[in-house]
N, C-alpha and C. Protein backbone atom coordinates (compact mmCIF):
# COMPACT_ATOMS: atom_id res chain seq x y z
N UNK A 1 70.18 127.40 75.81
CA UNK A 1 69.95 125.97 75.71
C UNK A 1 70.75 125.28 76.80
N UNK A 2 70.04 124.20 77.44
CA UNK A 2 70.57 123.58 78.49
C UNK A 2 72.28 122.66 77.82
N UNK A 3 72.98 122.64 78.43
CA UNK A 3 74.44 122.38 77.88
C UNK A 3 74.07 120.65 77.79
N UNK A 4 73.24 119.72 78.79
CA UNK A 4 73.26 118.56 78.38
C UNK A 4 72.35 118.14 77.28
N UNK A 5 71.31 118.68 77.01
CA UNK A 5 70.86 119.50 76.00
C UNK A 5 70.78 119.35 74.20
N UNK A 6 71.91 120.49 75.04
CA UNK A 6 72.98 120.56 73.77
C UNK A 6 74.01 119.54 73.14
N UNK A 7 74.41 118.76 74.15
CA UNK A 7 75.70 117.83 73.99
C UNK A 7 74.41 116.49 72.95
N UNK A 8 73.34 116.27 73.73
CA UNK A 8 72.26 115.02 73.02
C UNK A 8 72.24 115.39 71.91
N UNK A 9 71.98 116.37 71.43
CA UNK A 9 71.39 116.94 70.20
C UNK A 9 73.10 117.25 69.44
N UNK A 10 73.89 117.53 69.50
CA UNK A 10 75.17 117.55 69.18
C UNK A 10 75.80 115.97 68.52
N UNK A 11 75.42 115.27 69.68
CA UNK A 11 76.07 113.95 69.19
C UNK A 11 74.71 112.84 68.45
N UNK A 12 74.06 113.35 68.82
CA UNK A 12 72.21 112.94 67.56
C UNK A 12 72.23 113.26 66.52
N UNK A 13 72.98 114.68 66.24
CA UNK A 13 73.20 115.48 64.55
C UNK A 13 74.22 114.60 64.32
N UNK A 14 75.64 114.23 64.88
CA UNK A 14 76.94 113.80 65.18
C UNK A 14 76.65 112.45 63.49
N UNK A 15 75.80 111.47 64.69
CA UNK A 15 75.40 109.89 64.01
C UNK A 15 74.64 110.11 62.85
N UNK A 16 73.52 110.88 63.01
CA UNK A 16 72.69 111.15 61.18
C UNK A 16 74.36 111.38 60.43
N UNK A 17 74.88 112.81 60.64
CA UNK A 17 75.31 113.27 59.51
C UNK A 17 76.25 112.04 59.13
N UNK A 18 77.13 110.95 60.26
CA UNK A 18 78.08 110.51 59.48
C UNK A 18 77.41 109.19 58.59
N UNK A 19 76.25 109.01 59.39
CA UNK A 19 74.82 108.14 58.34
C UNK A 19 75.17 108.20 56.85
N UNK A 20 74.88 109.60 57.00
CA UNK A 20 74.34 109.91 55.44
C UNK A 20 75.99 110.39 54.97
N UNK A 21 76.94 110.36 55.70
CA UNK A 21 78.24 110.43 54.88
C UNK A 21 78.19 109.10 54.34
N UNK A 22 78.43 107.93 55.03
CA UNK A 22 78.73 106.95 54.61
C UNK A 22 77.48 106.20 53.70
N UNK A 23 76.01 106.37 53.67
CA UNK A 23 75.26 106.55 52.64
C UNK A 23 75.68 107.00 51.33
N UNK A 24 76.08 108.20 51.22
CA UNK A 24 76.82 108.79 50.51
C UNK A 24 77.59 107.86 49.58
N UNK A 25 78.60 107.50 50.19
CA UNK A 25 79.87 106.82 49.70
C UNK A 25 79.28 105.43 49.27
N UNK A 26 78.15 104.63 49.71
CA UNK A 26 77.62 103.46 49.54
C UNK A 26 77.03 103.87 48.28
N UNK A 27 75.89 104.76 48.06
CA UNK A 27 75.45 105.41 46.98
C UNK A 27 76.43 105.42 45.43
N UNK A 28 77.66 106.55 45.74
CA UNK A 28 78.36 106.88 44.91
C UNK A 28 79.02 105.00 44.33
N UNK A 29 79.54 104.34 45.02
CA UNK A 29 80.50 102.99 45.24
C UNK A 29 79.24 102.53 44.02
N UNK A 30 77.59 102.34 44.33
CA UNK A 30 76.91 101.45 43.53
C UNK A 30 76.81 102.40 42.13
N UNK A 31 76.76 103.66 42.46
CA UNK A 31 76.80 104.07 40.83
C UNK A 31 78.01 104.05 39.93
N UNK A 32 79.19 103.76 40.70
CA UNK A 32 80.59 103.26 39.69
C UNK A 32 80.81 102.17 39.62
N UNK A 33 80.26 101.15 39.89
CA UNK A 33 80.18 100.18 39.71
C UNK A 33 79.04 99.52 38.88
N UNK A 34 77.94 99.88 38.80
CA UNK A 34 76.66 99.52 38.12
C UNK A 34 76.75 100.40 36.64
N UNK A 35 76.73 101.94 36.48
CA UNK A 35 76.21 102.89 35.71
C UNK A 35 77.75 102.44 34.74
N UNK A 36 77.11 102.53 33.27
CA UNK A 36 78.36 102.47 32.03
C UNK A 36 78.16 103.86 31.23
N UNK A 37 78.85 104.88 31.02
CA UNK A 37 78.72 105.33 29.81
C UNK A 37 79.79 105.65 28.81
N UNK A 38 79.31 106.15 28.25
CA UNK A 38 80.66 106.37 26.63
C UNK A 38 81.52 107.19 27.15
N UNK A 39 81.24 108.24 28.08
CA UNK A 39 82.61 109.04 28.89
C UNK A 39 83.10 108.27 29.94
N UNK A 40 84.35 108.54 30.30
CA UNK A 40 85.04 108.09 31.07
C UNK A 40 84.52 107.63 32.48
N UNK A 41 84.77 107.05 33.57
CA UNK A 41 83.88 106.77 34.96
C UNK A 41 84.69 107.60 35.93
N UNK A 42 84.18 108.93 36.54
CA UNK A 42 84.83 109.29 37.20
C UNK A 42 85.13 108.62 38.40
N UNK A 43 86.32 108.97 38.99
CA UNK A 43 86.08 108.34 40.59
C UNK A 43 85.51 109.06 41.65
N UNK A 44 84.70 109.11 41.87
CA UNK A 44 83.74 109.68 42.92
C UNK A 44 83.92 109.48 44.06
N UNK A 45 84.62 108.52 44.27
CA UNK A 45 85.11 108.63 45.77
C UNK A 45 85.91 109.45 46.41
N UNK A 46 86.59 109.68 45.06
CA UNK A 46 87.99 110.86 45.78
C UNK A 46 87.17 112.09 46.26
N UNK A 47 86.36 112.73 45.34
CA UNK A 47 86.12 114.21 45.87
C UNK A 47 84.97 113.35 47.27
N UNK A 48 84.62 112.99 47.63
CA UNK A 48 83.39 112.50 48.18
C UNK A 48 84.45 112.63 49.96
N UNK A 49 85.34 111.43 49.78
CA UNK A 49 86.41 111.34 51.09
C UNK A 49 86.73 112.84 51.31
N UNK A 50 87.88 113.62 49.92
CA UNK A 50 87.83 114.74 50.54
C UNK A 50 87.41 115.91 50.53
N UNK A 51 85.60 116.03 50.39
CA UNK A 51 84.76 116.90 51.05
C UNK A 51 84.56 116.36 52.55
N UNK A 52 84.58 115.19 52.81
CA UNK A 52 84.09 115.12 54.33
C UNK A 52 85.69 115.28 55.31
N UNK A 53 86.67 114.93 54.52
CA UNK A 53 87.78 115.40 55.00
C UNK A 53 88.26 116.53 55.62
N UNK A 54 87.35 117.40 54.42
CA UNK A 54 87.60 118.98 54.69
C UNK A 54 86.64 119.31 56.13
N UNK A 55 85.75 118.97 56.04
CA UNK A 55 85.13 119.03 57.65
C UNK A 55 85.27 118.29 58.91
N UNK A 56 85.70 117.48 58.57
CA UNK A 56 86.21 116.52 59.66
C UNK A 56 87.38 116.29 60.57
N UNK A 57 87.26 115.66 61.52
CA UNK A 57 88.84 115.48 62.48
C UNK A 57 89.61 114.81 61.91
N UNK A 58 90.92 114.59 62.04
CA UNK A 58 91.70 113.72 60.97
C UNK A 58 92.16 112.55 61.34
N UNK A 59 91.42 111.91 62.17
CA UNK A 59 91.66 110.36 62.61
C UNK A 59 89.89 109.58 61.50
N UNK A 60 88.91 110.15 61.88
CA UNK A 60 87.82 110.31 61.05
C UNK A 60 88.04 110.65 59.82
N UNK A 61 88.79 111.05 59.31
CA UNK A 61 88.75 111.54 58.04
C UNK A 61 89.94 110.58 57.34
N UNK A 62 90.89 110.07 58.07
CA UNK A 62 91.76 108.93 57.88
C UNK A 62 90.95 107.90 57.00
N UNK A 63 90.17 107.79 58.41
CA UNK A 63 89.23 106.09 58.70
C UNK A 63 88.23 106.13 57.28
N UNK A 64 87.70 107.40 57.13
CA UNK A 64 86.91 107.29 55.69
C UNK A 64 87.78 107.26 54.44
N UNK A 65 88.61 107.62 54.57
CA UNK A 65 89.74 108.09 53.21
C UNK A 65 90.20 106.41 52.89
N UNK A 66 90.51 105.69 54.05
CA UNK A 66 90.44 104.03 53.78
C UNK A 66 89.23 103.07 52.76
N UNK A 67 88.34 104.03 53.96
CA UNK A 67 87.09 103.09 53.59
C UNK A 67 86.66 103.20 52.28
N UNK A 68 86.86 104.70 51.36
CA UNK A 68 86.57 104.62 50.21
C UNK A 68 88.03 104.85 49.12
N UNK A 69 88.97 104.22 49.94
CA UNK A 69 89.77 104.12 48.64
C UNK A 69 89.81 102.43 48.83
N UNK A 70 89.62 101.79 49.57
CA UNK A 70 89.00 100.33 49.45
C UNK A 70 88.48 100.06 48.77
N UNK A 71 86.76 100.68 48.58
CA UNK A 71 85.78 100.67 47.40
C UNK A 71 86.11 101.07 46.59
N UNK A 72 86.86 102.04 46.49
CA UNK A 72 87.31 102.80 45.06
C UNK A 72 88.44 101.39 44.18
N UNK A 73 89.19 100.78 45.13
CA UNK A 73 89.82 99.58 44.19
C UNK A 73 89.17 98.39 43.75
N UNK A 74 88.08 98.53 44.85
CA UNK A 74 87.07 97.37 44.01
C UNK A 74 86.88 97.64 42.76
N UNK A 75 85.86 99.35 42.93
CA UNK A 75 85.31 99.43 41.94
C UNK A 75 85.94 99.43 40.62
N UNK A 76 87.24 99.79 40.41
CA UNK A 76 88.22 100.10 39.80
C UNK A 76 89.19 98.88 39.22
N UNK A 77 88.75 97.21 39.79
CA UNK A 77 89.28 96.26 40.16
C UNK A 77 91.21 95.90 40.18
N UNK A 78 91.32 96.93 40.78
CA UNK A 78 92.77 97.25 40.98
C UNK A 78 93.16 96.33 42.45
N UNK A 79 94.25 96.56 42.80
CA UNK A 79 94.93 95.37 43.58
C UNK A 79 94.01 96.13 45.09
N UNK A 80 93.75 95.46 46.16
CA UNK A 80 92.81 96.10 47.18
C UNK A 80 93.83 96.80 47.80
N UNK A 81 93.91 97.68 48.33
CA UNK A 81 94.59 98.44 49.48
C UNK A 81 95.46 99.99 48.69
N UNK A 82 95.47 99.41 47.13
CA UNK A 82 96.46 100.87 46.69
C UNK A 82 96.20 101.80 46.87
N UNK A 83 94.44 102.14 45.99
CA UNK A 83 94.17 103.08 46.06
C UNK A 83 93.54 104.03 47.81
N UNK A 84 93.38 102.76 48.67
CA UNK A 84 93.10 102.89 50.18
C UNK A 84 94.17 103.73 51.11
N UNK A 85 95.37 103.01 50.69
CA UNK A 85 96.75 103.69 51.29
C UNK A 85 96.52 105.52 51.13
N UNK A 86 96.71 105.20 49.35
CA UNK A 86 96.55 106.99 49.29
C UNK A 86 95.38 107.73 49.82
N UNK A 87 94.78 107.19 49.86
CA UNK A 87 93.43 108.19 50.05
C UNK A 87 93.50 108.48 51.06
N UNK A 88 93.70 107.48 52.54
CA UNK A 88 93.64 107.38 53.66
C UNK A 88 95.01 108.67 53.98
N UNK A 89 96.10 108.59 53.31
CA UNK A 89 96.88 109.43 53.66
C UNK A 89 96.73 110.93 53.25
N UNK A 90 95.88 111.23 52.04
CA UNK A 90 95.47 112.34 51.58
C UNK A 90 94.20 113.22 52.07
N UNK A 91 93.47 111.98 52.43
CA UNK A 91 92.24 112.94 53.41
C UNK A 91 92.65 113.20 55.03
N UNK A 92 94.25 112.54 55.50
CA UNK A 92 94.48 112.63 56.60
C UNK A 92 94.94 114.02 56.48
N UNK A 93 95.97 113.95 55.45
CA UNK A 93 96.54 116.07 55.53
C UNK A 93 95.53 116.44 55.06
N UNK A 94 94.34 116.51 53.95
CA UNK A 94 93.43 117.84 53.96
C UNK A 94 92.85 117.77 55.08
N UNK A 95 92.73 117.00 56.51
CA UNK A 95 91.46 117.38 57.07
C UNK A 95 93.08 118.64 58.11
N UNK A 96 93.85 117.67 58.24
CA UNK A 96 95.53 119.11 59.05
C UNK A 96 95.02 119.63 58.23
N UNK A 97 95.21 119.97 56.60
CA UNK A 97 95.78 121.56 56.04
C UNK A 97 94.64 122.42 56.25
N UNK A 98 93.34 122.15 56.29
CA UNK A 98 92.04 123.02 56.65
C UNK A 98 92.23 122.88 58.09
N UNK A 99 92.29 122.27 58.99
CA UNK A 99 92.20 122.36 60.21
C UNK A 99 93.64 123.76 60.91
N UNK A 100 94.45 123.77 60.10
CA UNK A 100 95.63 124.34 60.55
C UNK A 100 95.67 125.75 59.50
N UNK A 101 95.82 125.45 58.50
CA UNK A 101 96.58 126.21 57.14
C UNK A 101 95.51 126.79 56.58
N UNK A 102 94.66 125.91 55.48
CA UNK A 102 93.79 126.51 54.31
C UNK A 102 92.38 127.05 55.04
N UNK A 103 91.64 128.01 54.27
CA UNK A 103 90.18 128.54 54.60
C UNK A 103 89.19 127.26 53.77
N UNK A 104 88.10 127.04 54.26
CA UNK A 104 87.29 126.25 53.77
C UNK A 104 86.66 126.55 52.09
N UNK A 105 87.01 126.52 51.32
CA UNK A 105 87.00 127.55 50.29
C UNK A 105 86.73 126.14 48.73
N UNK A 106 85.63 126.96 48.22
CA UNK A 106 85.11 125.82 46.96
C UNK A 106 87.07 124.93 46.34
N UNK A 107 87.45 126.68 45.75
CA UNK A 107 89.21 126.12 45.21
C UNK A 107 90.12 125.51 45.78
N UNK A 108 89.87 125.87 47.05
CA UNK A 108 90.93 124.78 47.43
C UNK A 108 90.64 123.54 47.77
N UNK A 109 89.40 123.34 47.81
CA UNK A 109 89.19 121.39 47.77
C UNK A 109 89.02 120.89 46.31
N UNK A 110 88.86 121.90 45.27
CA UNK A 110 88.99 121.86 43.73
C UNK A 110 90.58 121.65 43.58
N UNK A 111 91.27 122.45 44.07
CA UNK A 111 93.05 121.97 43.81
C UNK A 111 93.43 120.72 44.57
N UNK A 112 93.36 120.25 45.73
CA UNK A 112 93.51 119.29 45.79
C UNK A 112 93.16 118.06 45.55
N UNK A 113 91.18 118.43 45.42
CA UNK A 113 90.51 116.69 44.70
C UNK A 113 91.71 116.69 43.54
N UNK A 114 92.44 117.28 42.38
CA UNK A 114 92.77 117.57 41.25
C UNK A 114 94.38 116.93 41.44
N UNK A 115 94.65 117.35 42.44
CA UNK A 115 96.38 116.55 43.13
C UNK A 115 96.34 115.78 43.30
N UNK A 116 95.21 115.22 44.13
CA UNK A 116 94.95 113.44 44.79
C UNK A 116 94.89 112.55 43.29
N UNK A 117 93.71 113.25 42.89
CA UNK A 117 93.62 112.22 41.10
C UNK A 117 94.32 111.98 40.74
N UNK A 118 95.23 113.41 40.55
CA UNK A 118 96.23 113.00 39.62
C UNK A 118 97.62 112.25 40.54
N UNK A 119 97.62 112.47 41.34
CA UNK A 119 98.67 111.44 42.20
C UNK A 119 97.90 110.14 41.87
N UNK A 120 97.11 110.08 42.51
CA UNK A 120 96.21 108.08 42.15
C UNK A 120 96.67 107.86 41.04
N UNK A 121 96.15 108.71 39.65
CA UNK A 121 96.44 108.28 38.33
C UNK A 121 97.71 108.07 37.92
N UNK A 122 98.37 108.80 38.49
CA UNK A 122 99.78 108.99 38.15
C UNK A 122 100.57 107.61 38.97
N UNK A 123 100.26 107.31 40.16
CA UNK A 123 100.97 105.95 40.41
C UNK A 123 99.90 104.89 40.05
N UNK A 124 98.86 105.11 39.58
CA UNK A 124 98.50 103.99 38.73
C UNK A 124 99.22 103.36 37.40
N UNK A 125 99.43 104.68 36.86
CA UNK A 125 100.10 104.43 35.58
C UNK A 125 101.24 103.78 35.95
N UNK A 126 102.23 104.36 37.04
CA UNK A 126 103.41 103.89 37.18
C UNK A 126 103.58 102.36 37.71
N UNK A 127 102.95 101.85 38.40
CA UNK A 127 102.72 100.60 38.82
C UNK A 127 102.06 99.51 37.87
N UNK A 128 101.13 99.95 36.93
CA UNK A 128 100.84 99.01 36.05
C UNK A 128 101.02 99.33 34.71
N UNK A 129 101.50 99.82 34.22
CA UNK A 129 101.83 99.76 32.80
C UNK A 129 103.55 100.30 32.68
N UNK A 130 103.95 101.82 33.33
CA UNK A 130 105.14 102.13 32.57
C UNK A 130 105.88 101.25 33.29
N UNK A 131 106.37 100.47 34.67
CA UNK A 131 106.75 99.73 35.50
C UNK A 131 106.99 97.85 34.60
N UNK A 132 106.38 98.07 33.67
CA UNK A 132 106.51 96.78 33.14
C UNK A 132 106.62 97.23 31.01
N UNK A 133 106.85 98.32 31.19
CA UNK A 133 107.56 98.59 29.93
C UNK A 133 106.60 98.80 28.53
N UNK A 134 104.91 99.02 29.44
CA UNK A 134 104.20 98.80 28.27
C UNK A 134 104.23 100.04 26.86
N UNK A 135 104.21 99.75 25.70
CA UNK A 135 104.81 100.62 24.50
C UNK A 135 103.29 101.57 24.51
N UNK A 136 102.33 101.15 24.82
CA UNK A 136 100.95 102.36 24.62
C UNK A 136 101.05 103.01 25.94
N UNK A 137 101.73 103.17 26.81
CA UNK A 137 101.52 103.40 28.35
C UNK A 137 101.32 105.11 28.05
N UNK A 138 101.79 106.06 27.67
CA UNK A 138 101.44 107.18 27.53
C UNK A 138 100.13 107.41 26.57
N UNK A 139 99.93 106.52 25.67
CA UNK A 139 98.47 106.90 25.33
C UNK A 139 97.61 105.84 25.95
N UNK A 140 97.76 105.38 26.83
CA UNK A 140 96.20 105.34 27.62
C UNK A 140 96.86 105.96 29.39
N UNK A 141 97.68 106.89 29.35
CA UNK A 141 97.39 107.97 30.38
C UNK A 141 97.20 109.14 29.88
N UNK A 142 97.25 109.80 28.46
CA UNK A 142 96.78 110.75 27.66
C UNK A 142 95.29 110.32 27.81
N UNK A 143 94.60 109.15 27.41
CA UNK A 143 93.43 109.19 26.88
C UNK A 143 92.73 108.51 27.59
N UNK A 144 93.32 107.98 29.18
CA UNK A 144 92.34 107.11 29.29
C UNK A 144 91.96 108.22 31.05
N UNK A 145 93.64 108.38 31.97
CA UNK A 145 93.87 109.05 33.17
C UNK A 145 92.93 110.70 33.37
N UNK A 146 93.59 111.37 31.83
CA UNK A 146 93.50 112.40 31.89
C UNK A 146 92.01 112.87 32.21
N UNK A 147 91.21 112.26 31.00
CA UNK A 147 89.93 112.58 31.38
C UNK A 147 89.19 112.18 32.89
N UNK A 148 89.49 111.27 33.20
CA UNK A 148 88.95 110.95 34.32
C UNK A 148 89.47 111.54 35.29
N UNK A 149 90.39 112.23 35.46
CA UNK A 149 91.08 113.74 36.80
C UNK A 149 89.96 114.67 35.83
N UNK A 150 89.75 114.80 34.69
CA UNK A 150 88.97 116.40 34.67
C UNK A 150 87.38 115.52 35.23
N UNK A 151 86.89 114.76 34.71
CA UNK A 151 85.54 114.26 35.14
C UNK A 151 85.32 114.61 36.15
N UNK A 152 86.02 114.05 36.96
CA UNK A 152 85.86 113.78 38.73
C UNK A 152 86.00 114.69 39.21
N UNK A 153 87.16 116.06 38.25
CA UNK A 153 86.79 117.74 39.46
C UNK A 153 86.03 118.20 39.46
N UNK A 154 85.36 117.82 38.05
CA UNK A 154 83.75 118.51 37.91
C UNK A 154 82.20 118.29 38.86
N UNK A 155 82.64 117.15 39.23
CA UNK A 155 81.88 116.47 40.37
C UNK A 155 82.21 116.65 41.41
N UNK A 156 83.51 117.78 41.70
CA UNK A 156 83.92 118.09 43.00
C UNK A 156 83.05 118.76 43.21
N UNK A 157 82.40 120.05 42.57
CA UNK A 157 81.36 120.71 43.25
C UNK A 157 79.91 120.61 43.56
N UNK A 158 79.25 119.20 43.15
CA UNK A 158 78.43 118.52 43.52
C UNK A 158 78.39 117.93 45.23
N UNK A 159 79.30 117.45 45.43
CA UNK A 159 79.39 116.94 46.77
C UNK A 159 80.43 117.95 47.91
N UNK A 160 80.93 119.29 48.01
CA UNK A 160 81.29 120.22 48.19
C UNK A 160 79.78 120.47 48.71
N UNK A 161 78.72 121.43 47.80
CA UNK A 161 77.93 121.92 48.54
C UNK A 161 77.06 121.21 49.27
N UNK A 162 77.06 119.44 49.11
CA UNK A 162 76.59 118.61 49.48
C UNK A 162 76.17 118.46 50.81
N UNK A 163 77.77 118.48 51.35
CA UNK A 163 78.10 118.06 52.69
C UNK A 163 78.73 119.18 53.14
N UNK A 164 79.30 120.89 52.42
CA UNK A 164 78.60 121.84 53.33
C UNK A 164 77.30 122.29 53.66
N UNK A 165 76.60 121.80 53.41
CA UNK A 165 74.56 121.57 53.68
C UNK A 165 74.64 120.80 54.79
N UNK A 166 75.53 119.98 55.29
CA UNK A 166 74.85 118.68 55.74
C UNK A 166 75.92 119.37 57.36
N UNK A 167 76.79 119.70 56.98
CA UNK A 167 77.84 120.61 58.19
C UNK A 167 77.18 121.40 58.53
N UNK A 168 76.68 121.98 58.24
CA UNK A 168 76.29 123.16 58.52
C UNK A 168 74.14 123.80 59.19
N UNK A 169 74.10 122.16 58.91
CA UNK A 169 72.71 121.70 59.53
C UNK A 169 72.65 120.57 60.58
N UNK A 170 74.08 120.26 60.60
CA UNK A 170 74.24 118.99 61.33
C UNK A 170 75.34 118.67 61.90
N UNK A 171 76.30 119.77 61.86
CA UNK A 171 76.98 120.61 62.81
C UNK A 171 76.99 120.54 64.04
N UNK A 172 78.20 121.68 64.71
CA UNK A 172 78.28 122.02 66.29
C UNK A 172 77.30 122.94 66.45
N UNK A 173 76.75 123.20 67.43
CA UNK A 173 75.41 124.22 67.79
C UNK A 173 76.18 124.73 68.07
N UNK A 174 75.84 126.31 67.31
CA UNK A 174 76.44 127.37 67.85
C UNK A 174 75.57 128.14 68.61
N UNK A 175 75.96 129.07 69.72
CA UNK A 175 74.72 129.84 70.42
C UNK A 175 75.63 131.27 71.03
N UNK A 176 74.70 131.98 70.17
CA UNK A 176 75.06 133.51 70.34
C UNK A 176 74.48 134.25 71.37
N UNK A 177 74.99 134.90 72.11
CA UNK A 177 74.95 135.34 73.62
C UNK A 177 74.79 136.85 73.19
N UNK A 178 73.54 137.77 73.65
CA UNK A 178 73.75 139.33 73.49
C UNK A 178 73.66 139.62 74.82
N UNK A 179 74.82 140.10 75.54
CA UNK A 179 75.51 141.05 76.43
C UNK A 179 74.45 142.25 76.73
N UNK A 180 73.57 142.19 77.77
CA UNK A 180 72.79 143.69 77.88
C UNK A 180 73.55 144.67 78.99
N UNK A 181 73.17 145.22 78.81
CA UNK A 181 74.65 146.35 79.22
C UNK A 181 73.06 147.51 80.70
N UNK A 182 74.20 147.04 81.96
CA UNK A 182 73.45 147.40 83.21
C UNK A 182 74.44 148.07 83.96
N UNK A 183 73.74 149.23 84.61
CA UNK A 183 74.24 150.51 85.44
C UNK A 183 74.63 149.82 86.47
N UNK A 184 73.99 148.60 87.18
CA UNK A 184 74.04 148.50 88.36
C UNK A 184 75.93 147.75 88.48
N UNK A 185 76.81 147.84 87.86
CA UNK A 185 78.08 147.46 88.04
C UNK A 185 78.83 148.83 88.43
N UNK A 186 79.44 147.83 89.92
CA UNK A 186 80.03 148.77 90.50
C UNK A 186 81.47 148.51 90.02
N UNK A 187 82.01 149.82 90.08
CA UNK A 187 83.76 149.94 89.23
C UNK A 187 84.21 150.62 90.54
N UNK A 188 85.43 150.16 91.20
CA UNK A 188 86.31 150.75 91.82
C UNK A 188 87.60 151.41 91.68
C-alpha cells in the first residue's frame, strides 16, 4: 500500500472512530440521564472513558476522561468539575499503565473501572455526607455507592469489546511483508 495512502486512510479511520467514541459517550450521558429503574444507575461513563483510555494516547485520553466526568456530574447533579478532575486524572495513568506496564487484557480494565468507582464513590461520600457529619452516611454508602461500583463493572464488559471492535477495525494499518528468499545475493 502506497504510504500516503496509507497515512489518508489512517487518519479517515482516525476521525470515524473518535466520532463514534464520542457518540458513544453522548449516547451513554442521554441514557443516565433519561432511563429510571428500580436498580441503581450505573455510571457509564467511567468504564466508557476508560475503555477508550486503554487504547488511546494519554493527552486524548486526558481530554475524554474530562469530557465525561463533566457529563458524568451533570448527570449525577453533583458540583461540575469533581467528578471531571478524577476521571481526567485516571484515564490519564490507564492510558501510561497500558501504554508502559499492563497487557491489554478484559481484567485489568475490570480492576481498575472497579478502583476509579470506587475512588469516585469513595470521595463522594467523603465530600458530601461524612465531611459534614451526616448520622446515615455509612448506610447510604452500604446501600446506595456499593451497588452502583458492582453495576457499572458489569457494564465494563459491554463497552471493552465495544471499542476493542472499533480499534481494531479502525486502527493503525498494519501491513505484513513476506521476505522471498533469492540466490542471487552475493556474500563476501
Amino acid at each position: 500500500m502506497n504510504i500516503d495512502k496509507k497515512k489518508k486512510k489512517e487518519k479517515r479511520n482516525g476521525i470515524i472512530r473518535w466520532f463514534i467514541y464520542y457518540l458513544m459517550i453522548a449516547a451513554v450521558y442521554i441514557y443516565m440521564t433519561t432511563v429510571s429503574l428500580p436498580l441503581k444507575t450505573p455510571l457509564l461513563l467511567i468504564p466508557v472513558s476508560l475503555c477508550i483510555a486503554m487504547y488511546e494516547e494519554p493527552f486524548n485520553s486526558a481530554l475524554t476522561g474530562l469530557v465525561a466526568g463533566m457529563l458524568l456530574d451533570s448527570a449525577e447533579g453533583t458540583l461540575i468539575g469533581f467528578s471531571g478532575i478524577i476521571l481526567m486524572w485516571c484515564c490519564l495513568f490507564t492510558s501510561l499503565l497500558f501504554a508502559v506496564i499492563m497487557k491489554k487484557h478484559f481484567i485489568n480494565i475490570l480492576l481498575i473501572t472497579a478502583g476509579v468507582t470506587f475512588i469516585q464513590g469513595l470521595l463522594r461520600y467523603l465530600f458530601y455526607f461524612s465531611i459534614w457529619d451526616y448520622n446515615e452516611g455509612f448506610n447510604i454508602f452500604y446501600h446506595e455507592f456499593l451497588p452502583v461500583i458492582a453495576m457499572t463493572n458489569v457494564f465494563t464488559a459491554l463497552f471493552y469489546y465495544l471499542i476493542k471492535f472499533l480499534v481494531k477495525h479502525l486502527g493503525v494499518i498494519r501491513e505484513n511483508f513476506i521476505e522471498e528468499k533469492s540466490d542471487d545475493i552475493v556474500r563476501e
